[in-house]
PDB file of N, CA and C in Angstrom:
ATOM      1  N   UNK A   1       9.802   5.285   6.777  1.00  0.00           N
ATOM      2  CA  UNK A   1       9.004   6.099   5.897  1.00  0.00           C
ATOM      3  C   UNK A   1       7.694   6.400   6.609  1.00  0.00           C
ATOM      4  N   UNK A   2       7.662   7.487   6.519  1.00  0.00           N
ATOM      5  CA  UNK A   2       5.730   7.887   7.137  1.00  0.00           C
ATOM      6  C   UNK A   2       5.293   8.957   6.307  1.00  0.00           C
ATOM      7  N   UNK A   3       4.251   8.285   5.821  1.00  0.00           N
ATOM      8  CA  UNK A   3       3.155   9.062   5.039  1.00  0.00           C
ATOM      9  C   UNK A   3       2.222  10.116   6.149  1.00  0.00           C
ATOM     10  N   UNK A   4       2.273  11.528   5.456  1.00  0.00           N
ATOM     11  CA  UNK A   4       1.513  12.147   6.265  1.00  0.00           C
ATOM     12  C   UNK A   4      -0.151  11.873   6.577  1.00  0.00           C
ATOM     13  N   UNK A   5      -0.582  11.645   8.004  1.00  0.00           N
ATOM     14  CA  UNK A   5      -1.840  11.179   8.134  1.00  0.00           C
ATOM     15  C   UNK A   5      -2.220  11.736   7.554  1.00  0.00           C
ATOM     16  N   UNK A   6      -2.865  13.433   7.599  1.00  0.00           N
ATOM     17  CA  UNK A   6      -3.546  14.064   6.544  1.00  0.00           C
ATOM     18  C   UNK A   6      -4.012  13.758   5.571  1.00  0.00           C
ATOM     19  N   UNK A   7      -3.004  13.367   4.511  1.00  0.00           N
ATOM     20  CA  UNK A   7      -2.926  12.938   3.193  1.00  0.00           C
ATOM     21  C   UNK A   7      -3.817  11.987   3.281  1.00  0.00           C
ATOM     22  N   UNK A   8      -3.423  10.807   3.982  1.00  0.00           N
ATOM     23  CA  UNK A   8      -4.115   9.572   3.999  1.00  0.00           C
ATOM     24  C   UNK A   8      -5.238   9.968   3.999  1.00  0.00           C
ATOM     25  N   UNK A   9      -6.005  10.278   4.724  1.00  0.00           N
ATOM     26  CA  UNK A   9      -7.446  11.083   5.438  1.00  0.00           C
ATOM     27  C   UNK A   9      -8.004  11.190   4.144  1.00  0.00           C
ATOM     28  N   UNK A  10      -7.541  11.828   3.136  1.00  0.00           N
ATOM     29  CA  UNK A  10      -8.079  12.449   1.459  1.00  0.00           C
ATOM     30  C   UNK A  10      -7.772  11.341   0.641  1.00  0.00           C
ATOM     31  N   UNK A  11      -6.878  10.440   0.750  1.00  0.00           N
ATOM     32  CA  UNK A  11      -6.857   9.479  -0.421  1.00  0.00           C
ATOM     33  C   UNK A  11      -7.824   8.860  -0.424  1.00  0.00           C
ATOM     34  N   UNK A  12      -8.595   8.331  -1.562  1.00  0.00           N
ATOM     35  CA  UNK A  12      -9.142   7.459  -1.919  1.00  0.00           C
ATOM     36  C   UNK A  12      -9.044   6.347  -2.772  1.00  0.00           C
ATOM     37  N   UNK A  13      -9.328   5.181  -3.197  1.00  0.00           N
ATOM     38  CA  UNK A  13      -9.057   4.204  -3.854  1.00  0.00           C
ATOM     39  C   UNK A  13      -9.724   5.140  -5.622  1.00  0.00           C
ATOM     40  N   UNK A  14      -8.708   4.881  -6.651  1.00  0.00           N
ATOM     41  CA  UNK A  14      -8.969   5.303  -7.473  1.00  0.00           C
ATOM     42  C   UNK A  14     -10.419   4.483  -8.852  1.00  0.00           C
ATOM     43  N   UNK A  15     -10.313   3.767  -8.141  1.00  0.00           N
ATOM     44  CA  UNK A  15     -10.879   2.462  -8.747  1.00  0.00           C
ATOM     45  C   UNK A  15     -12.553   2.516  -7.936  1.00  0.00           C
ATOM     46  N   UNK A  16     -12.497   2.791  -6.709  1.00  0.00           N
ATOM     47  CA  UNK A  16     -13.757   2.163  -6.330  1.00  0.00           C
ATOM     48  C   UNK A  16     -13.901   3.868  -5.230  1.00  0.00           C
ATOM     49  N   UNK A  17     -13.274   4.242  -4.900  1.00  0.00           N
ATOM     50  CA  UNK A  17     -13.487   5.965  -4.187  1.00  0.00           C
ATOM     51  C   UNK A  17     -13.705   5.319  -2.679  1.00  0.00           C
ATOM     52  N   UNK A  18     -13.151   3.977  -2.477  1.00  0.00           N
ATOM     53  CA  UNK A  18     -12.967   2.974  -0.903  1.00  0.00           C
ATOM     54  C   UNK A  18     -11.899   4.063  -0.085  1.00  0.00           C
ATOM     55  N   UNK A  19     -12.126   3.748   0.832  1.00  0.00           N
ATOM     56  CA  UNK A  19     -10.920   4.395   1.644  1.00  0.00           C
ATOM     57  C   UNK A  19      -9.713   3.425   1.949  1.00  0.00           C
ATOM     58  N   UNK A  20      -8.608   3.898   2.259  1.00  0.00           N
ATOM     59  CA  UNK A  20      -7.414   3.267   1.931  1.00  0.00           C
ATOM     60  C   UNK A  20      -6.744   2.967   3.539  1.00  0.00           C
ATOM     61  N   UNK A  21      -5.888   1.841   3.607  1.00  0.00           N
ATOM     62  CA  UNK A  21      -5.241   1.565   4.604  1.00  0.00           C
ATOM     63  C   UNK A  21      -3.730   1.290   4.502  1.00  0.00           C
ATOM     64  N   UNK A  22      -3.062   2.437   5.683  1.00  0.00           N
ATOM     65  CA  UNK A  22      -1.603   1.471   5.208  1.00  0.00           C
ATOM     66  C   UNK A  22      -1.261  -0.118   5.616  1.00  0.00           C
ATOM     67  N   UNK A  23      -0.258  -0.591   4.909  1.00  0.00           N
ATOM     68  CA  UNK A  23      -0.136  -1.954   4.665  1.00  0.00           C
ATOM     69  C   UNK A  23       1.251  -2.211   5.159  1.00  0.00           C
ATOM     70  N   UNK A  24       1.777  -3.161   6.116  1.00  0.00           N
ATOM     71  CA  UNK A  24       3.244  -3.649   5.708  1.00  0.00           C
ATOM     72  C   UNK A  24       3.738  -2.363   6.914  1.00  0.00           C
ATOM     73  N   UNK A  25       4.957  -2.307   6.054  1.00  0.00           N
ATOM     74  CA  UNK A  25       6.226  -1.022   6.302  1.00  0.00           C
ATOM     75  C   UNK A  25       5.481   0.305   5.795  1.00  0.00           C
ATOM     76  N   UNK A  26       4.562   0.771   5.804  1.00  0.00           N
ATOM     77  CA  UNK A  26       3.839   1.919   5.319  1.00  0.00           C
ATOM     78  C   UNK A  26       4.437   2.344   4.093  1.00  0.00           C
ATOM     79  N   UNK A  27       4.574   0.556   3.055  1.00  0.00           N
ATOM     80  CA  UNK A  27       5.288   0.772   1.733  1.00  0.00           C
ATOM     81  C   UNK A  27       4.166   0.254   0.844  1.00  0.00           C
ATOM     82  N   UNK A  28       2.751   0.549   1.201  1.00  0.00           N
ATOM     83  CA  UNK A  28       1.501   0.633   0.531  1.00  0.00           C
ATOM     84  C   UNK A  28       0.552   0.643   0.858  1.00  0.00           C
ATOM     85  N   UNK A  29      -0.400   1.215   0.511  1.00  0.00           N
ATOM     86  CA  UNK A  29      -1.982   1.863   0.398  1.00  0.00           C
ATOM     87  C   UNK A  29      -2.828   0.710   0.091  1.00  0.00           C
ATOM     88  N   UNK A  30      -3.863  -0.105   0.894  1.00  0.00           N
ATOM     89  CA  UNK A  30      -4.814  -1.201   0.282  1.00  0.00           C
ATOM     90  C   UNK A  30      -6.059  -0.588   0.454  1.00  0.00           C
ATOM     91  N   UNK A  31      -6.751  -1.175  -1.044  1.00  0.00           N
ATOM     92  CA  UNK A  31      -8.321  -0.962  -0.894  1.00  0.00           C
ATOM     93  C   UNK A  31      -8.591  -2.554  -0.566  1.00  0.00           C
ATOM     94  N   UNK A  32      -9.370  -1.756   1.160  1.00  0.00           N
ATOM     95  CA  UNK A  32      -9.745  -3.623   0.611  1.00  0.00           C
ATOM     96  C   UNK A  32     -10.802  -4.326   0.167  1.00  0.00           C
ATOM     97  N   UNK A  33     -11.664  -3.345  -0.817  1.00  0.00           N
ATOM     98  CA  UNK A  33     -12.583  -3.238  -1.382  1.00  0.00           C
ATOM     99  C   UNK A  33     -12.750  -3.882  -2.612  1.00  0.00           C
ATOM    100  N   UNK A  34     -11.527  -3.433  -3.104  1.00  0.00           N
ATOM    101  CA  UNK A  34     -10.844  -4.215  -4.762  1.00  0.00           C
ATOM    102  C   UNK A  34      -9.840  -4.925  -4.711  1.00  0.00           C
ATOM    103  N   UNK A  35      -9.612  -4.958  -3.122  1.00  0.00           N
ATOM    104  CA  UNK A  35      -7.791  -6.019  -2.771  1.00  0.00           C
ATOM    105  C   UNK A  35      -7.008  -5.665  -3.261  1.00  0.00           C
ATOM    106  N   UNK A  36      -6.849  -4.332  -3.812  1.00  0.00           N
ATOM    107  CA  UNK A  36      -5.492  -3.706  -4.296  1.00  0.00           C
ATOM    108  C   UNK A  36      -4.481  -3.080  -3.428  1.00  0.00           C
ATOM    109  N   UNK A  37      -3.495  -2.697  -3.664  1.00  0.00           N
ATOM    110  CA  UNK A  37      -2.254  -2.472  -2.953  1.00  0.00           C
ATOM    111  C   UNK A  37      -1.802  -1.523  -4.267  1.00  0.00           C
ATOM    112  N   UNK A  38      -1.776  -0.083  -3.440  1.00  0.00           N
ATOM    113  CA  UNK A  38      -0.924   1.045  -3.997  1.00  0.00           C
ATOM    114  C   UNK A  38       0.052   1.336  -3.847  1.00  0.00           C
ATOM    115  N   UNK A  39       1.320   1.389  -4.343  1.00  0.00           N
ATOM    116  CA  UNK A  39       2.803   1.105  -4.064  1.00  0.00           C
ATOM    117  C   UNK A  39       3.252   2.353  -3.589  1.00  0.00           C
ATOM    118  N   UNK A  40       3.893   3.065  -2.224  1.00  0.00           N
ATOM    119  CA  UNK A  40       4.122   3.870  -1.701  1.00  0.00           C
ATOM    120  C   UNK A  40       5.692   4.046  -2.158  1.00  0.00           C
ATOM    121  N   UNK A  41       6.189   4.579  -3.771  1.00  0.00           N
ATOM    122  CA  UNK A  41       7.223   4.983  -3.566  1.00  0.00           C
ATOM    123  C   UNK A  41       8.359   6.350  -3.486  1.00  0.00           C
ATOM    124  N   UNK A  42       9.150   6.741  -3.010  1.00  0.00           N
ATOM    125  CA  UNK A  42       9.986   7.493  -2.289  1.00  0.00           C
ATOM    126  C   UNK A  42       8.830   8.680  -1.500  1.00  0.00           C
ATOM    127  N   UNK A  43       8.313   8.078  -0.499  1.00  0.00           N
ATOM    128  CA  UNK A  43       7.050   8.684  -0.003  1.00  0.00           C
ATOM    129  C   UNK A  43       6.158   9.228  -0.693  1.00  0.00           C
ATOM    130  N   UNK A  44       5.979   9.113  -1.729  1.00  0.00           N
ATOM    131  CA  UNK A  44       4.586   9.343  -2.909  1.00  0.00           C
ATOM    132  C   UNK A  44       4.282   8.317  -3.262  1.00  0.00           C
ATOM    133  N   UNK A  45       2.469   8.410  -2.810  1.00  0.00           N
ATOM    134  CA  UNK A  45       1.580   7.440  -3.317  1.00  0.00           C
ATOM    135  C   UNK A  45       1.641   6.998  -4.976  1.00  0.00           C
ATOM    136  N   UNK A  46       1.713   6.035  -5.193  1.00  0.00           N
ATOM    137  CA  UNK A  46       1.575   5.382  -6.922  1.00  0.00           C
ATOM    138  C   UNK A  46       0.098   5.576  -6.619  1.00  0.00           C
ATOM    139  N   UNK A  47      -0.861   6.289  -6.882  1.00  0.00           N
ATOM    140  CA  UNK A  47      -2.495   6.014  -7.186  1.00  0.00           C
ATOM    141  C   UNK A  47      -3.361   6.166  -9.091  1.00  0.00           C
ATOM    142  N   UNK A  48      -2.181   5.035  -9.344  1.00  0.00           N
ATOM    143  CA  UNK A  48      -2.717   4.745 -11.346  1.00  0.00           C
ATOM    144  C   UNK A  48      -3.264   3.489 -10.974  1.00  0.00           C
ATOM    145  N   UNK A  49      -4.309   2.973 -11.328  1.00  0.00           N
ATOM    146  CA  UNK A  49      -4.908   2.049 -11.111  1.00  0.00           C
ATOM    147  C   UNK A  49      -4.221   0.549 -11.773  1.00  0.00           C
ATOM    148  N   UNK A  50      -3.546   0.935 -12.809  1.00  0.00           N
ATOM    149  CA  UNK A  50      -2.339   0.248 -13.847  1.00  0.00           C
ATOM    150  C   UNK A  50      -1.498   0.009 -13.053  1.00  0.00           C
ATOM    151  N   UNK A  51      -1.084   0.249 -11.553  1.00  0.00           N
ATOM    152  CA  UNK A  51       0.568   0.531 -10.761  1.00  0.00           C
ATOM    153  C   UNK A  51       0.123  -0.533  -9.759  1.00  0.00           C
ATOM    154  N   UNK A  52      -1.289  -0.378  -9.040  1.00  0.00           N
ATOM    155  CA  UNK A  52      -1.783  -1.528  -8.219  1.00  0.00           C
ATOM    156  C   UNK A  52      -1.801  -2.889  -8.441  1.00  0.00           C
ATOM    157  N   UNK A  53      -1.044  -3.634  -6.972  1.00  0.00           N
ATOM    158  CA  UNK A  53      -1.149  -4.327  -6.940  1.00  0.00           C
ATOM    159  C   UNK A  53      -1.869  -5.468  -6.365  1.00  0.00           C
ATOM    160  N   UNK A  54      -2.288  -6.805  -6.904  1.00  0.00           N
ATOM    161  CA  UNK A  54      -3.009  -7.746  -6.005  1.00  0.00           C
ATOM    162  C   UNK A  54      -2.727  -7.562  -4.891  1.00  0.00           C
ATOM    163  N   UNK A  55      -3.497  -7.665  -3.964  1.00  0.00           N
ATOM    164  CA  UNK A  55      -3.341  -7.831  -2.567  1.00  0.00           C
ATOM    165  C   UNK A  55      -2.434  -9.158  -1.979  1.00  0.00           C
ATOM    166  N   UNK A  56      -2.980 -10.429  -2.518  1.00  0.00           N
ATOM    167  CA  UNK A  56      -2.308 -11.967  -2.763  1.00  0.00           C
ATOM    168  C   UNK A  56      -0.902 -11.589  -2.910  1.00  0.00           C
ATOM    169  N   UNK A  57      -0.379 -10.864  -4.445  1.00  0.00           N
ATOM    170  CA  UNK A  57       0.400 -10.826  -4.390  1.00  0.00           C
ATOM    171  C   UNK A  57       1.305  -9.691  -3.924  1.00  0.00           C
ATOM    172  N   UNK A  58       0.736  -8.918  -3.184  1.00  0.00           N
ATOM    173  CA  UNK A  58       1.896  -7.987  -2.215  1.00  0.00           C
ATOM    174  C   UNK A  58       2.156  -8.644  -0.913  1.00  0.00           C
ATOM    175  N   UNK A  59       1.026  -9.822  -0.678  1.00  0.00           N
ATOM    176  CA  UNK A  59       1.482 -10.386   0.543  1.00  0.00           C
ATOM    177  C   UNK A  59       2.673 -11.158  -0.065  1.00  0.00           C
ATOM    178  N   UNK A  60       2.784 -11.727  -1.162  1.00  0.00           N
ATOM    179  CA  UNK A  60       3.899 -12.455  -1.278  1.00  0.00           C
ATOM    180  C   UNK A  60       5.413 -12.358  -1.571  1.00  0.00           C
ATOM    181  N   UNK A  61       5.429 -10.359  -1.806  1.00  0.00           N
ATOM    182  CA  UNK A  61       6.651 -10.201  -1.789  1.00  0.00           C
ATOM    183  C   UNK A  61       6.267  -8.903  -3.354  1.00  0.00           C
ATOM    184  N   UNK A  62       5.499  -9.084  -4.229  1.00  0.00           N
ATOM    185  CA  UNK A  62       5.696  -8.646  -5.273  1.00  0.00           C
ATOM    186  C   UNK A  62       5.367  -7.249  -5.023  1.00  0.00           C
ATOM    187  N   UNK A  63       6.093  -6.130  -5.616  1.00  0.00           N
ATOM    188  CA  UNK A  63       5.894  -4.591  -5.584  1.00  0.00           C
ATOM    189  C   UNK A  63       6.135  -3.937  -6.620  1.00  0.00           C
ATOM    190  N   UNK A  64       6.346  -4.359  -7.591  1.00  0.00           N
ATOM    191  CA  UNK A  64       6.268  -3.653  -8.998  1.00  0.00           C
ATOM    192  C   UNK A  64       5.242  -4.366 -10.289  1.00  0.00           C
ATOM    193  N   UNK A  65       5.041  -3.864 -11.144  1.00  0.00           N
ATOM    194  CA  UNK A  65       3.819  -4.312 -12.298  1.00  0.00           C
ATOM    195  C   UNK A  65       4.953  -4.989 -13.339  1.00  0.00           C
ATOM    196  N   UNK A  66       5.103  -5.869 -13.500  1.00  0.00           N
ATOM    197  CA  UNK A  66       5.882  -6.518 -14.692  1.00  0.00           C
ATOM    198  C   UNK A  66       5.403  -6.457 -16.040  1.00  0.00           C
TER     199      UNK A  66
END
């Protein structure tokens, strides 16, 4: 999966307007401002602040909001 740089370039953290980094398998967006993790799915950014996840826990495996 590759997110177009471009895009990246314009995203911002919705929460804090931080700039974003890919994470992992370029299967999420972190602020690491608020330690969130934006879930990159079928190459579209999740950017709802409700969809982010802990940072803690995307290192540990978790990728969806239960």
């Amino acid at each position: 999966m590759s997110l177009n740089k471009e895009l990246l370039q314009i995203l911002a953290c919705p929460k804090c307007k931080s700039d974003l980094t890919l994470v992992g398998e370029e299967d999420g967006l972190l602020c690491s401002q608020c330690a969130l993790v934006y879930p990159i799915r079928e190459e579209i950014p999740v950017m709802l602040i409700d969809e982010a996840i802990p940072e803690q826990d995307w290192e540990q495996g978790v990728r969806t909001k239960d």
